[in-house]
Protein backbone atom coordinates (compact mmCIF):
# COMPACT_ATOMS: atom_id res chain seq x y z
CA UNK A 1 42.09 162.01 124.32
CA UNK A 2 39.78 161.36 121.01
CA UNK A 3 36.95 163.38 120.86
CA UNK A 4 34.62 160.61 121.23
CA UNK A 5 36.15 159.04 124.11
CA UNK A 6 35.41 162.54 126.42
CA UNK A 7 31.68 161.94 125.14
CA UNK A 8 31.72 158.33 126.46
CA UNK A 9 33.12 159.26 129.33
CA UNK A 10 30.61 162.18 130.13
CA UNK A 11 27.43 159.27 129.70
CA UNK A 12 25.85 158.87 132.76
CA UNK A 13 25.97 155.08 133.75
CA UNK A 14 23.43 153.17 133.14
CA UNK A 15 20.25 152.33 135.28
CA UNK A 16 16.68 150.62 135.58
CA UNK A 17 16.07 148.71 132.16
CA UNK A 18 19.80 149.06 130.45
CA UNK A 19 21.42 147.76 134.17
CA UNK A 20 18.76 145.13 134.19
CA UNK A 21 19.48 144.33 130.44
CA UNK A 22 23.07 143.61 131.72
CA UNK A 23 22.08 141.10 134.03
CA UNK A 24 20.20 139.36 131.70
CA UNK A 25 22.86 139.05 128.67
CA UNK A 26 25.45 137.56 131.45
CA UNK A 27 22.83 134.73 132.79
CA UNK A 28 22.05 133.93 129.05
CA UNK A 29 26.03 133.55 128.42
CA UNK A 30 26.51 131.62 131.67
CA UNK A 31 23.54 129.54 130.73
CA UNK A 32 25.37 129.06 127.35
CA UNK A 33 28.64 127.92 128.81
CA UNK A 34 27.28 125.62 130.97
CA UNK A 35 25.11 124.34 128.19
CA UNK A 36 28.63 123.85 125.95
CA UNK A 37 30.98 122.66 129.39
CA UNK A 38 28.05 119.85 129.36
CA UNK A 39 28.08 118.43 125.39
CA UNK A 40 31.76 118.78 125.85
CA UNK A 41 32.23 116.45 129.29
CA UNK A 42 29.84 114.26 128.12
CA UNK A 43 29.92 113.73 124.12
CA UNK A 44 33.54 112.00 124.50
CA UNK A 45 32.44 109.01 126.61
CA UNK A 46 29.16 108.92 125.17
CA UNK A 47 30.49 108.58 121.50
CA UNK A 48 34.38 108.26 121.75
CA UNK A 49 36.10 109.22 118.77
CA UNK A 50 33.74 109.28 116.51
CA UNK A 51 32.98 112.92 116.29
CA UNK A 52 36.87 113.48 116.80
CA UNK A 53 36.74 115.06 120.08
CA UNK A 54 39.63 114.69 122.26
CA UNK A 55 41.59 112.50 119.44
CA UNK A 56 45.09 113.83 120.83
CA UNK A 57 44.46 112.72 124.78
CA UNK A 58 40.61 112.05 125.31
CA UNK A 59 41.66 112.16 129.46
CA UNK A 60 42.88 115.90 129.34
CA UNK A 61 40.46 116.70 127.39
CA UNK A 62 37.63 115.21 130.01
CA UNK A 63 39.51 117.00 132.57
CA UNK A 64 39.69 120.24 130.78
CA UNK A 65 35.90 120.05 129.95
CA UNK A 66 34.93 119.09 133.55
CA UNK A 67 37.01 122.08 134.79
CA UNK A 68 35.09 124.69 132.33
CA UNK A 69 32.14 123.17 133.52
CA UNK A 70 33.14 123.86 137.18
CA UNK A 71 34.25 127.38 136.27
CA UNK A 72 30.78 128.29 134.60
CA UNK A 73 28.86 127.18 137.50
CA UNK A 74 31.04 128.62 139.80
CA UNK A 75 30.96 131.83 137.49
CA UNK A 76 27.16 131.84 137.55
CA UNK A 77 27.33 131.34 141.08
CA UNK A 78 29.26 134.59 141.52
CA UNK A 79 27.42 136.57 139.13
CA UNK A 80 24.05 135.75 140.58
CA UNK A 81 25.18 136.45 144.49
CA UNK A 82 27.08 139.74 143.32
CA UNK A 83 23.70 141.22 141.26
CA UNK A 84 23.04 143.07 144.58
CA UNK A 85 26.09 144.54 143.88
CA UNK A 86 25.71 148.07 141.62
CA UNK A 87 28.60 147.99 139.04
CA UNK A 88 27.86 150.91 136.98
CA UNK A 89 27.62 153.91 139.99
């Protein structure tokens, strides 16, 4: 083993502000997915092919953005009810 993987390994895990930190970063990523699931699902009906999205098959691609949509909420979802949940001890 490198060198400087038995020093990352010997790091106690992190707590307080650095676990909290954590938390944070992952609601501002869900919050972005969401935000992108959205202006995908609803630019295509809204302005059809004019911004070229969905050109091939504009109904798979309203499906596909509707089911990233569902899967960041539902990711959220599980991220939020498992906070109570200590990952790094």
């Amino acid at each position: 083993m490198p060198p400087l993987a038995k020093f990352a390994l010997s790091l106690p895990p992190p707590q307080g502000d650095a676990a909290d930190s954590f938390w944070v970063s992952l609601r501002y990523f869900n919050y972005y997915r969401i935000a992108v699931a959205a202006v995908f699902l609803f630019a295509v009906p809204r302005y059809g092919t004019d911004l070229s999205l969905g050109d091939h098959d504009p109904a798979v691609f309203i499906y596909a953005s509707g089911a990233y949509l569902a899967l960041a909420l539902l990711f959220m979802l599980c991220s939020e009810g498992s906070r109570d949940i200590s990952i790094f001890s």
